[in-house]
Protein backbone atom coordinates (compact mmCIF):
# COMPACT_ATOMS: atom_id res chain seq x y z
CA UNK A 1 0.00 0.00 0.00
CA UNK A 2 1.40 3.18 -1.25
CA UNK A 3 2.23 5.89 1.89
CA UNK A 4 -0.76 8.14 2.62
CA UNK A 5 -3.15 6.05 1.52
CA UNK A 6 -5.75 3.94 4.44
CA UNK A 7 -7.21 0.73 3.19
CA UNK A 8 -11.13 0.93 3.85
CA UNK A 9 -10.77 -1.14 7.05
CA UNK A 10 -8.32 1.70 8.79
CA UNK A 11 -10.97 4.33 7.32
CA UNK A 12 -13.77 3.23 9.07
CA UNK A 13 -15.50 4.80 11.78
CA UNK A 14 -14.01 2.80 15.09
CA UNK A 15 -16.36 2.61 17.77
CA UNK A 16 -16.75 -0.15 20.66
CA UNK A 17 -15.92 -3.21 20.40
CA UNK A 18 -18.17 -6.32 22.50
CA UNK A 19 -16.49 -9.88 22.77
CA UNK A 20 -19.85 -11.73 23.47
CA UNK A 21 -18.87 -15.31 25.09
CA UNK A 22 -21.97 -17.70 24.68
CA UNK A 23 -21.68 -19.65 27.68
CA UNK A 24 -25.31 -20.33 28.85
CA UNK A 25 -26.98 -20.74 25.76
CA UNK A 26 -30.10 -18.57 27.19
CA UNK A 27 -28.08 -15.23 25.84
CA UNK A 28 -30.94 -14.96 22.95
CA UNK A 29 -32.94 -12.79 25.12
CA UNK A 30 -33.74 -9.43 23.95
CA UNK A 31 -32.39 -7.44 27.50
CA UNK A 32 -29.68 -9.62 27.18
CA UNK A 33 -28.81 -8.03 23.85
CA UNK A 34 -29.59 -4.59 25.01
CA UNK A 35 -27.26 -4.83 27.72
CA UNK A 36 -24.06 -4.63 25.36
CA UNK A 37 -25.51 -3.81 21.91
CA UNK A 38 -25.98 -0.11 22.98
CA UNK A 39 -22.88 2.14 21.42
CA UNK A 40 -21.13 -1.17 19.97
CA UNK A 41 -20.10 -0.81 16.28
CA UNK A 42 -19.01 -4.88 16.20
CA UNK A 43 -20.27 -7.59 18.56
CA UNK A 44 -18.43 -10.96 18.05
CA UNK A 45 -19.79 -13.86 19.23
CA UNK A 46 -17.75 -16.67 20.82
CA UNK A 47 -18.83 -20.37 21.19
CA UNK A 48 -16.75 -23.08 22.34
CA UNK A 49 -17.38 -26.25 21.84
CA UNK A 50 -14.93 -29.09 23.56
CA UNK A 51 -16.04 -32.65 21.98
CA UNK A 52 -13.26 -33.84 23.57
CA UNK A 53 -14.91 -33.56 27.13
CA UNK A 54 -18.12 -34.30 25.67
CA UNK A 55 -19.79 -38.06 26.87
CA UNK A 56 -22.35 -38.83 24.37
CA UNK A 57 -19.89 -38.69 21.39
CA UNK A 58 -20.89 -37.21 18.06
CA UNK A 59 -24.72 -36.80 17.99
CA UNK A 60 -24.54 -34.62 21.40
CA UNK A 61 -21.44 -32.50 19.73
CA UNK A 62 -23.63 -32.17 16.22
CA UNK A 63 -26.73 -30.45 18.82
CA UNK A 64 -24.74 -28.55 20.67
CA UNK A 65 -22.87 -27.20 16.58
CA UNK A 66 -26.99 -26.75 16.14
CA UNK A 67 -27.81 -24.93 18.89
CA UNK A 68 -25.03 -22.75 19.12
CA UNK A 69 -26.07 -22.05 15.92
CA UNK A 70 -29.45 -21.36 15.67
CA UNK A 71 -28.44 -18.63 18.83
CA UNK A 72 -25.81 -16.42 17.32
């Protein structure tokens, strides 16, 4: 990129910024959302899924993909 010039990611207006873990898998509510969505200019979800400490092997790892999801 040539000097003096912004690519239009730099250009953009920065604002807050909301890491959002998904832990409970109730965080679909709409006060929920409220509570950080106010004044944010990028929420990012994050949803971890372990299948390694998961007991009920693939089918229970597959819902929880599913659910996790259907909630972001």
């Amino acid at each position: 990129m040539k000097k003096g010039k912004t690519s239009s990611r730099q250009s953009e207006k920065k604002g807050l910024k909301v890491l959002v873990p998904l832990l409970s898998k109730r965080e679909d509510s709409e006060e929920f959302v409220a509570s950080f969505s106010g004044g944010a200019s990028e929420i990012i979800l994050l949803l971890v899924i372990d299948t390694g400490a998961m007991s009920g092997g693939f089918g229970f790892a597959a819902g929880e993909i599913a659910l996790g999801n259907s909630l972001m």
